[in-house]
N, C-alpha and C. Protein backbone atom coordinates (compact mmCIF):
# COMPACT_ATOMS: atom_id res chain seq x y z
N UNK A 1 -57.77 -38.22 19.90
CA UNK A 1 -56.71 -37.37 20.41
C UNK A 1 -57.32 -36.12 21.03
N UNK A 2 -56.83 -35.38 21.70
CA UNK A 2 -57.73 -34.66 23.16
C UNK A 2 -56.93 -33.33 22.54
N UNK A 3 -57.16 -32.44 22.93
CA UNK A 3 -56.61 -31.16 22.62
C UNK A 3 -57.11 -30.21 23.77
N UNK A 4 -55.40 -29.10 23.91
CA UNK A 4 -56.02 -27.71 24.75
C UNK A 4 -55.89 -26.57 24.60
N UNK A 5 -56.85 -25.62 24.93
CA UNK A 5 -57.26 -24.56 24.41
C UNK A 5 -57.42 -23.48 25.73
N UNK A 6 -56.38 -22.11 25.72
CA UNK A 6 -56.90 -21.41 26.84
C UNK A 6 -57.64 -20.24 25.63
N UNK A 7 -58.17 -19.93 26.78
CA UNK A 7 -59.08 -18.67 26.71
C UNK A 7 -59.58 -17.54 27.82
N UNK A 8 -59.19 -16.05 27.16
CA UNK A 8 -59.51 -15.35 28.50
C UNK A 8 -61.38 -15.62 28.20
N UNK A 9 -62.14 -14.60 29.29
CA UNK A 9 -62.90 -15.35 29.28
C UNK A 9 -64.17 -14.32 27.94
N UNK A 10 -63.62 -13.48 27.83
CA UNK A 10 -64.09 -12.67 26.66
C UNK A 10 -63.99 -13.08 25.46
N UNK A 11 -63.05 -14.26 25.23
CA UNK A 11 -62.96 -14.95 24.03
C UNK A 11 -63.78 -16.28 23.79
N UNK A 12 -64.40 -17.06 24.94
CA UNK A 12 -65.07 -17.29 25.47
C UNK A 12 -66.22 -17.95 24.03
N UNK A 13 -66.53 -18.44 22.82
CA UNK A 13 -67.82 -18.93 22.45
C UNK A 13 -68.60 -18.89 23.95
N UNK A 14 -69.75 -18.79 22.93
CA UNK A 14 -71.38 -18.86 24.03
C UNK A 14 -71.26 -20.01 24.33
N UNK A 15 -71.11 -21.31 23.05
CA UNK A 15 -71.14 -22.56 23.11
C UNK A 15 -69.85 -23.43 24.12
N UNK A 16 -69.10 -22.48 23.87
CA UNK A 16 -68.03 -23.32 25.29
C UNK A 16 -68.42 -22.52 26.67
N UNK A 17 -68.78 -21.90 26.58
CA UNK A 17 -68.95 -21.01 28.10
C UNK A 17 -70.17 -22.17 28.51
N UNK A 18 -70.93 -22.55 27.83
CA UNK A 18 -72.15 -22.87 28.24
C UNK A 18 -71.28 -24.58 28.74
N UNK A 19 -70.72 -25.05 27.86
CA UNK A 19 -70.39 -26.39 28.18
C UNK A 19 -69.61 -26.13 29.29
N UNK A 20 -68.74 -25.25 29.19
CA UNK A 20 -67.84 -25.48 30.67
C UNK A 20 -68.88 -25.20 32.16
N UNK A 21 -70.23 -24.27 31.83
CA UNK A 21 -70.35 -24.49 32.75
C UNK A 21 -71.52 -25.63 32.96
N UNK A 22 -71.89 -26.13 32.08
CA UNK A 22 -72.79 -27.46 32.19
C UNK A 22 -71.77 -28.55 33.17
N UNK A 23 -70.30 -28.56 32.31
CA UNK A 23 -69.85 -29.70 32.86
C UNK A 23 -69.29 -29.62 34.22
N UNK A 24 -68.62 -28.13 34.70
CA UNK A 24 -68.95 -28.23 36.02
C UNK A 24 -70.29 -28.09 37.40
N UNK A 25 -71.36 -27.74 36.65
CA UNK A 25 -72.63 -28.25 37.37
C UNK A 25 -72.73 -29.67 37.13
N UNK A 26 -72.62 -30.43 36.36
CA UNK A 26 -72.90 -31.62 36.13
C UNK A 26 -72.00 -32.79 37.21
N UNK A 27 -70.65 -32.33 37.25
CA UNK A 27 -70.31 -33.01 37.90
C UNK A 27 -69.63 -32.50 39.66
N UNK A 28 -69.42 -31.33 39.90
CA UNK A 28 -69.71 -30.30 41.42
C UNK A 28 -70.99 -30.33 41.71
N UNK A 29 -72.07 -30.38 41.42
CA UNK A 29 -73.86 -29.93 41.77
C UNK A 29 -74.11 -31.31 41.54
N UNK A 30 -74.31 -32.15 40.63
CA UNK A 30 -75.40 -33.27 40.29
C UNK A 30 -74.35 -34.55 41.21
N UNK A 31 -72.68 -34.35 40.52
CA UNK A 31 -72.41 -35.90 40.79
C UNK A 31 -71.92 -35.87 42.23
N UNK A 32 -71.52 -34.66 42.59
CA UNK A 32 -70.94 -35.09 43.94
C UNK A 32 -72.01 -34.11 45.09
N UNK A 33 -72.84 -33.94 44.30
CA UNK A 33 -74.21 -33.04 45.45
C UNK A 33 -73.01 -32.19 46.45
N UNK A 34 -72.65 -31.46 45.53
CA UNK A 34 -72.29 -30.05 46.41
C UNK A 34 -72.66 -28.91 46.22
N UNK A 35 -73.59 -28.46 46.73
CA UNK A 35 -74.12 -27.50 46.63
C UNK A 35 -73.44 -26.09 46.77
N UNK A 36 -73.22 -25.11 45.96
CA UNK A 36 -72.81 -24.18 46.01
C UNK A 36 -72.84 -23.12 44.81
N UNK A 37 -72.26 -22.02 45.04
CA UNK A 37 -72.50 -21.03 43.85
C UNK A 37 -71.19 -21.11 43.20
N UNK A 38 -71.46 -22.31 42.23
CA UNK A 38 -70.22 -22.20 41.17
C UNK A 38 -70.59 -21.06 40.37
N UNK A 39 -71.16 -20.15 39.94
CA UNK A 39 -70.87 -19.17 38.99
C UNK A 39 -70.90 -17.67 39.96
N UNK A 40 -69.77 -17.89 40.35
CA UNK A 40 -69.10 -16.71 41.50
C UNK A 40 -68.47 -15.37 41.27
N UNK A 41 -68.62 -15.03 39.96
CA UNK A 41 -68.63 -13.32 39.68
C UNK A 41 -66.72 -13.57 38.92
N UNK A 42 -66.23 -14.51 39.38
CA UNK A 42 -64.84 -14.69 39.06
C UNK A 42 -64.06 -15.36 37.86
N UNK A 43 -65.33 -15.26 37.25
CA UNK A 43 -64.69 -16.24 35.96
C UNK A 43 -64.59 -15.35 34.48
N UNK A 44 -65.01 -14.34 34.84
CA UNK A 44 -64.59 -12.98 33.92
C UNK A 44 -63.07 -12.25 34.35
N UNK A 45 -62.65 -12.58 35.43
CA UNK A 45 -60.88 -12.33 35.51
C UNK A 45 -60.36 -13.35 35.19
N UNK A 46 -60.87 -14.94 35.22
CA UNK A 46 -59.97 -15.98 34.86
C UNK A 46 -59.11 -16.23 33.47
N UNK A 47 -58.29 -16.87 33.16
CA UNK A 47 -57.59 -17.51 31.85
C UNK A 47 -58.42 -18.76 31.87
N UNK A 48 -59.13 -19.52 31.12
CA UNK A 48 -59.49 -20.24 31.28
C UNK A 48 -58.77 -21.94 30.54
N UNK A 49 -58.65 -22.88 30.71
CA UNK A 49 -58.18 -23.98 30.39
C UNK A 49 -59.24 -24.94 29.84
N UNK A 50 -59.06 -25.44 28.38
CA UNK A 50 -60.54 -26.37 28.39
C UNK A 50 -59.66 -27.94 27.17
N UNK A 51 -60.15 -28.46 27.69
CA UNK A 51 -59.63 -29.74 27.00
C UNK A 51 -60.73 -30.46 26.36
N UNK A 52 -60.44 -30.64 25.04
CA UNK A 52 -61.47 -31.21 24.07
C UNK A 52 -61.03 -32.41 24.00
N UNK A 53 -62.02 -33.61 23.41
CA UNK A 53 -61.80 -34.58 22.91
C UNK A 53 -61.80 -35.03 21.64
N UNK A 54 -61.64 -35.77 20.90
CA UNK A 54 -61.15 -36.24 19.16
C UNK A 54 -62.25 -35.38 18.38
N UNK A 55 -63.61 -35.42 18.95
CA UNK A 55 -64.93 -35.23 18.70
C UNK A 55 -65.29 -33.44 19.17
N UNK A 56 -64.13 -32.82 19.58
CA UNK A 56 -64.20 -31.31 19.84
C UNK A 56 -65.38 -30.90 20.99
N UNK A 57 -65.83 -32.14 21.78
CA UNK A 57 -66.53 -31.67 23.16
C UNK A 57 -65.68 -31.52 24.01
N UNK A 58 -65.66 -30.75 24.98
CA UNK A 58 -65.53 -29.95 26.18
C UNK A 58 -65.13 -31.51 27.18
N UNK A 59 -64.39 -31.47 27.66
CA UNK A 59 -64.15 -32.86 28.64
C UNK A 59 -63.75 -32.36 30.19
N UNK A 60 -62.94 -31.65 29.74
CA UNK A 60 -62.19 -30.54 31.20
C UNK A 60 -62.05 -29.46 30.89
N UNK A 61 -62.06 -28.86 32.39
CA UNK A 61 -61.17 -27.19 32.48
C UNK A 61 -61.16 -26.87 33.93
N UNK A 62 -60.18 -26.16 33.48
CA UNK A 62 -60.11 -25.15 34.74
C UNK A 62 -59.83 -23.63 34.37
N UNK A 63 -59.56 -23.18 35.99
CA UNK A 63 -59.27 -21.90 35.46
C UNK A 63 -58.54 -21.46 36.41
N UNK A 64 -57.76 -20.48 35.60
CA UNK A 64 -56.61 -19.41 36.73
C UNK A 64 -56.92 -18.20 37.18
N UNK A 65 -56.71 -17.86 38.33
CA UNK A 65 -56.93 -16.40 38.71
C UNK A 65 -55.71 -15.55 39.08
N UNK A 66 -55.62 -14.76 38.45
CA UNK A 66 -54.02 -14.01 39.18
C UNK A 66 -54.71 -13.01 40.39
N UNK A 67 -53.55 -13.67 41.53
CA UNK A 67 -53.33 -12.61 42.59
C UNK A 67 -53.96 -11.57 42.51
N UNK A 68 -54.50 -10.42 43.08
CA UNK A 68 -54.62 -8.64 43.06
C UNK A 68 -53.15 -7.89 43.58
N UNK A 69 -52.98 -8.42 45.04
CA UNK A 69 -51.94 -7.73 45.42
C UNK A 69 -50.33 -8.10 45.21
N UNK A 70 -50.34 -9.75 45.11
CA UNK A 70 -49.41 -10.48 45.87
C UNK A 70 -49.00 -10.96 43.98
N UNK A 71 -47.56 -11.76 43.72
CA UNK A 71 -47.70 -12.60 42.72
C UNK A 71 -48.00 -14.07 43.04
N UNK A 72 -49.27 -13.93 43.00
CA UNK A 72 -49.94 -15.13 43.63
C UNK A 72 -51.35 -15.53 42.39
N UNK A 73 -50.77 -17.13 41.91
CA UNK A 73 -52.34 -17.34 40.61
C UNK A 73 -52.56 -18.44 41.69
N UNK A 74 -54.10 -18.42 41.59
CA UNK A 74 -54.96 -19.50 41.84
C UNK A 74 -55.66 -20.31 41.10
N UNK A 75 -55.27 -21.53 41.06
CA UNK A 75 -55.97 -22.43 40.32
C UNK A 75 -56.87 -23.37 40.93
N UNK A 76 -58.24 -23.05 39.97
CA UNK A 76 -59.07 -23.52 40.30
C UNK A 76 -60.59 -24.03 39.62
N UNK A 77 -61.64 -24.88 39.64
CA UNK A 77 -62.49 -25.55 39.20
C UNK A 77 -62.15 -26.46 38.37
N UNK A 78 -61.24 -27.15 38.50
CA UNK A 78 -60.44 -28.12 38.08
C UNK A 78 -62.12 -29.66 38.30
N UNK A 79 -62.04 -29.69 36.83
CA UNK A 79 -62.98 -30.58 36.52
C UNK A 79 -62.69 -31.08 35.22
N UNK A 80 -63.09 -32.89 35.45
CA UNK A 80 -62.88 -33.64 34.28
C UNK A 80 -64.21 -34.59 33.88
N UNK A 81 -64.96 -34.99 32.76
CA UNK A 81 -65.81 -35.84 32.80
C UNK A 81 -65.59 -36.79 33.12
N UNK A 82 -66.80 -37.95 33.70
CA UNK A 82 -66.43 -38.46 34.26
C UNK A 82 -65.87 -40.18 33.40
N UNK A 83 -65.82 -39.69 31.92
CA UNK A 83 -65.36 -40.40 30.76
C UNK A 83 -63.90 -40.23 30.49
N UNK A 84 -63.28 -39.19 30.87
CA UNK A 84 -61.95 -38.62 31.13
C UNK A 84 -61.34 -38.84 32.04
N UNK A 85 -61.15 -39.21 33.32
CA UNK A 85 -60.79 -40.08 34.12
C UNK A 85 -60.40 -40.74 33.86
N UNK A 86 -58.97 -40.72 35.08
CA UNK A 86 -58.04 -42.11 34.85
C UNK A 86 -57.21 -42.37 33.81
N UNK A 87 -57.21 -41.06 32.74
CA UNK A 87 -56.63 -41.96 31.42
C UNK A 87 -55.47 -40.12 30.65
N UNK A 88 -55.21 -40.00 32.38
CA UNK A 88 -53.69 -39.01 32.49
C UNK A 88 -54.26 -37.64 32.00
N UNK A 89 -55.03 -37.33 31.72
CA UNK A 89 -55.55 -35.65 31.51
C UNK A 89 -55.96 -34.90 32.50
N UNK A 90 -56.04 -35.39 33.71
CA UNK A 90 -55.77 -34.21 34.72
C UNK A 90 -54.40 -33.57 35.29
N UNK A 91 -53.41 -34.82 34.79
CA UNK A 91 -52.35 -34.34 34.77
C UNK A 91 -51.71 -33.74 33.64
N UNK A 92 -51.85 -33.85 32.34
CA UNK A 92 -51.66 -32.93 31.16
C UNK A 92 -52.54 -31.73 31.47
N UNK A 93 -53.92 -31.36 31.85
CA UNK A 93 -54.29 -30.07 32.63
C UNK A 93 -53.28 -29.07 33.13
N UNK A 94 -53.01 -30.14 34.25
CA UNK A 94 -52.19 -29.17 35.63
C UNK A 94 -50.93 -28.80 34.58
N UNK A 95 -50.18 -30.00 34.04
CA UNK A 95 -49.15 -29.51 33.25
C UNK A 95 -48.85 -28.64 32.43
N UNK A 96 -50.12 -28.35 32.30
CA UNK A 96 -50.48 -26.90 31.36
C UNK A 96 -50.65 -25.55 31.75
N UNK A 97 -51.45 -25.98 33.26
CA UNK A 97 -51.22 -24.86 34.08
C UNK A 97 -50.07 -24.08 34.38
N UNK A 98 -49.21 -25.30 34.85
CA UNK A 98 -48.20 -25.09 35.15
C UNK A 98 -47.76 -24.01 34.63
N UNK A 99 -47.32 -24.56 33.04
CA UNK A 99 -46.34 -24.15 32.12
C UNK A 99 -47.22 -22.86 32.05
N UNK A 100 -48.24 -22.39 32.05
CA UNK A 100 -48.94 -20.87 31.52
C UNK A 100 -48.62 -19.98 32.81
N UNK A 101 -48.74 -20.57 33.91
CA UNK A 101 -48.03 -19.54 34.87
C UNK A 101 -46.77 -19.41 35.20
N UNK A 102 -45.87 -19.81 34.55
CA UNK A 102 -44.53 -19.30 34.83
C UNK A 102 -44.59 -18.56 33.03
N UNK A 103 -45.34 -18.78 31.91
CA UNK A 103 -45.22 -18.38 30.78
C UNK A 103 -45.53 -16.45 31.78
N UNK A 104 -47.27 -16.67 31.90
CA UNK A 104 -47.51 -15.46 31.85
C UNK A 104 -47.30 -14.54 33.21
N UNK A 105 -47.03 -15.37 34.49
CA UNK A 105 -46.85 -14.61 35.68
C UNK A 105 -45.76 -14.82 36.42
N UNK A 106 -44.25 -15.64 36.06
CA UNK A 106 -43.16 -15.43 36.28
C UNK A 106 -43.17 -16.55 37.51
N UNK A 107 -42.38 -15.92 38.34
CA UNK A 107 -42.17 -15.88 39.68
C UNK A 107 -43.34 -15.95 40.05
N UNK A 108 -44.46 -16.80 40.75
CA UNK A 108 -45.31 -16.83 41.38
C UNK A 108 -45.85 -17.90 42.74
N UNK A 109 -46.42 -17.40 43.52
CA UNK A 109 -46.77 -18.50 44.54
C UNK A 109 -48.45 -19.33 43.56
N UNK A 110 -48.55 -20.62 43.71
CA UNK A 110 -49.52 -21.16 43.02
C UNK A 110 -50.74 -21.50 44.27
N UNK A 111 -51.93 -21.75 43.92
CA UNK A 111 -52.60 -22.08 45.29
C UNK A 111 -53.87 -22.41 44.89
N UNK A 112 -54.35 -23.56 45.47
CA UNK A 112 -55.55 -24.26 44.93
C UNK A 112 -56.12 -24.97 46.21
N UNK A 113 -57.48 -24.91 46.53
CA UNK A 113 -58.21 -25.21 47.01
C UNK A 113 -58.38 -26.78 46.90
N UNK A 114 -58.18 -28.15 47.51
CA UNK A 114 -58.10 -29.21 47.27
C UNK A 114 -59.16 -30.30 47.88
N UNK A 115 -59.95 -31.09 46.81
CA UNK A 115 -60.68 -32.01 48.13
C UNK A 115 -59.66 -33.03 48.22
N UNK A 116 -59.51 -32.84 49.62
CA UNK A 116 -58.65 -34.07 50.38
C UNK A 116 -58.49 -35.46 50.18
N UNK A 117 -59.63 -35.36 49.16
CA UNK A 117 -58.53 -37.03 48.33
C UNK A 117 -57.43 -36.85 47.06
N UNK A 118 -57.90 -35.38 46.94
CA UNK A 118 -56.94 -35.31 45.60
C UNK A 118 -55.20 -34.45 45.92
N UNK A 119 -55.28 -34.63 47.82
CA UNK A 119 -53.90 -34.10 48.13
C UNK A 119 -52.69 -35.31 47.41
N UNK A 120 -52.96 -36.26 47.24
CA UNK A 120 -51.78 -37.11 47.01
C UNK A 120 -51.55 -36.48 45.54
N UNK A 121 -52.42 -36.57 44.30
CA UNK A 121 -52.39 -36.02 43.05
C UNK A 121 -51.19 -34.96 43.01
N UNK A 122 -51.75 -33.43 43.73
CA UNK A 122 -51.25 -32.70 43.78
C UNK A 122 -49.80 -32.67 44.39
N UNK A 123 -49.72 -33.05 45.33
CA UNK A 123 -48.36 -33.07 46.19
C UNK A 123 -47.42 -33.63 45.01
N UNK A 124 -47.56 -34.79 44.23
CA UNK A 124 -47.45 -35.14 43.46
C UNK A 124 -46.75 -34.06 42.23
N UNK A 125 -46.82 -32.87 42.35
CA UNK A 125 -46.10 -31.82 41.56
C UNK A 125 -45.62 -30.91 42.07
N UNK A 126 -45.29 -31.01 43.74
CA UNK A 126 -44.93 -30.00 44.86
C UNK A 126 -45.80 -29.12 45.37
N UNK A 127 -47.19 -29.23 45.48
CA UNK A 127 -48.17 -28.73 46.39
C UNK A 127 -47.62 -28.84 47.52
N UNK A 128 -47.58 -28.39 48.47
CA UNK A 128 -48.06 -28.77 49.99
C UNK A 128 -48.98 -28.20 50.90
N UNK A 129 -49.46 -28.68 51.85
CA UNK A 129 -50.80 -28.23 52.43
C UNK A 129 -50.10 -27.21 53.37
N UNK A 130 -51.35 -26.09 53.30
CA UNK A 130 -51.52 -25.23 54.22
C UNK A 130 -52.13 -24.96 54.90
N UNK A 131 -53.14 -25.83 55.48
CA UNK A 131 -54.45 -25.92 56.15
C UNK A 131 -54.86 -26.96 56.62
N UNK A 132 -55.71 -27.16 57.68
CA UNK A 132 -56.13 -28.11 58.37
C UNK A 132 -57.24 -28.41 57.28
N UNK A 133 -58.01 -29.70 57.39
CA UNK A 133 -59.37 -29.97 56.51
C UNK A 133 -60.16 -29.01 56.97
N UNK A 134 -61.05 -28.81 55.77
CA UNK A 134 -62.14 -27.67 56.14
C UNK A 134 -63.56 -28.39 55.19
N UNK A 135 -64.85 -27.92 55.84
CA UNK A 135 -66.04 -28.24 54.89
C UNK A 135 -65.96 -27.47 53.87
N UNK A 136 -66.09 -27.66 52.63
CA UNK A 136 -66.64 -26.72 51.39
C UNK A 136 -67.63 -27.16 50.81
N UNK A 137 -68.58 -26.89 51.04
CA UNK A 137 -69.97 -27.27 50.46
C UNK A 137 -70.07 -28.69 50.59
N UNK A 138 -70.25 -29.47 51.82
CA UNK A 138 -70.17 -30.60 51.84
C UNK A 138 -69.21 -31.72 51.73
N UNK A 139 -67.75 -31.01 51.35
CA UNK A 139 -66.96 -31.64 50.80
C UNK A 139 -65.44 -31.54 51.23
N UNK A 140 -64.50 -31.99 52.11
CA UNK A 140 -63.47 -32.03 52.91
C UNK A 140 -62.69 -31.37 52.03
N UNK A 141 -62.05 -30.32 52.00
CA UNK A 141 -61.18 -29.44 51.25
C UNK A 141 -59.43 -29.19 52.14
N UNK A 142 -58.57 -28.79 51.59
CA UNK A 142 -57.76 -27.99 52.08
C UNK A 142 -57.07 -26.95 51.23
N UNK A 143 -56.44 -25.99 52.09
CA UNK A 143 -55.57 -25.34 51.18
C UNK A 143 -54.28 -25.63 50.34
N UNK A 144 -54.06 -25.78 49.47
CA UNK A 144 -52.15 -26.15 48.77
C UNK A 144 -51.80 -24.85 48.51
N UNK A 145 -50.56 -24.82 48.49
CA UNK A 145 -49.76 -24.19 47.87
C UNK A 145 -48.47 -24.53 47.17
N UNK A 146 -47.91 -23.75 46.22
CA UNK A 146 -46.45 -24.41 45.16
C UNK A 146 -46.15 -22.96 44.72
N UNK A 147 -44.50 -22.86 45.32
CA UNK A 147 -43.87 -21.75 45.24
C UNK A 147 -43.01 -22.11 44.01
N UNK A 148 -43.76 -21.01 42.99
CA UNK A 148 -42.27 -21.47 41.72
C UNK A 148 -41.23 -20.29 41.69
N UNK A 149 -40.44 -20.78 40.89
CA UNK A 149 -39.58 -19.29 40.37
C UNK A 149 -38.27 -19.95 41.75
């Protein structure tokens, strides 16, 4: 049975900070060779999202960023092992997301950075695109957005 756990990022164990970010180098850097600076100065404003398995390892997470100016959260580094797959926990994730941003930021516009195979997923909970495809580190992206409230 899988379990989830947010955390700002000050609450943070050494030992989960380190797994979350093993498991997104492991599978952004190693499995899909995209090169880029996942550890981007931004994960000390995030809420973070982490989903354990029966065995209390680290399987997924993501993380939220609230807006500066606008009521606008961004969700993002949305990563699952690749043992976690397929078997409905990226959608218990998002569902979680969900529910924490209308918990903690109301009324908000939502907005996530998408690789373009995972637009059907998303749309899938009222995303819609705002952008033409774009490269992101090798990797066909677009913009979504989901207006709640």
């Amino acid at each position: 049975m899988c379990s989830l756990l947010w955390r700002e990022f000050v609450e943070l164990e050494k030992e989960e900070l380190y797994a979350v970010l093993k498991l997104r180098a492991d599978v952004f850097i190693l499995e899909q060779r995209s090169f880029f600076q996942d550890i981007d100065g931004q994960d000390q404003a995030g809420l973070h999202l982490i989903l354990l398995d029966g065995e209390a390892r680290i399987i997924g997470t993501l993380r939220l960023l609230p807006g500066v100016q606008e009521q606008t959260v961004t969700i993002g580094r949305v990563v699952l092992a690749p043992s976690a797959r397929g078997l409905g926990y990226g959608r218990r994730m998002l569902v979680a997301a969900l529910e924490k941003i209308a918990q903690r930021w109301g009324r908000s516009s939502v907005r996530l950075s998408a690789q373009v195979v995972q637009e059907k997923f998303y749309a899938g909970f009222g995303f819609v695109r705002i952008s033409d495809p774009y490269d992101d580190a090798g990797i066909q992206h677009i913009d979504m957005r989901l207006d709640c409230g």
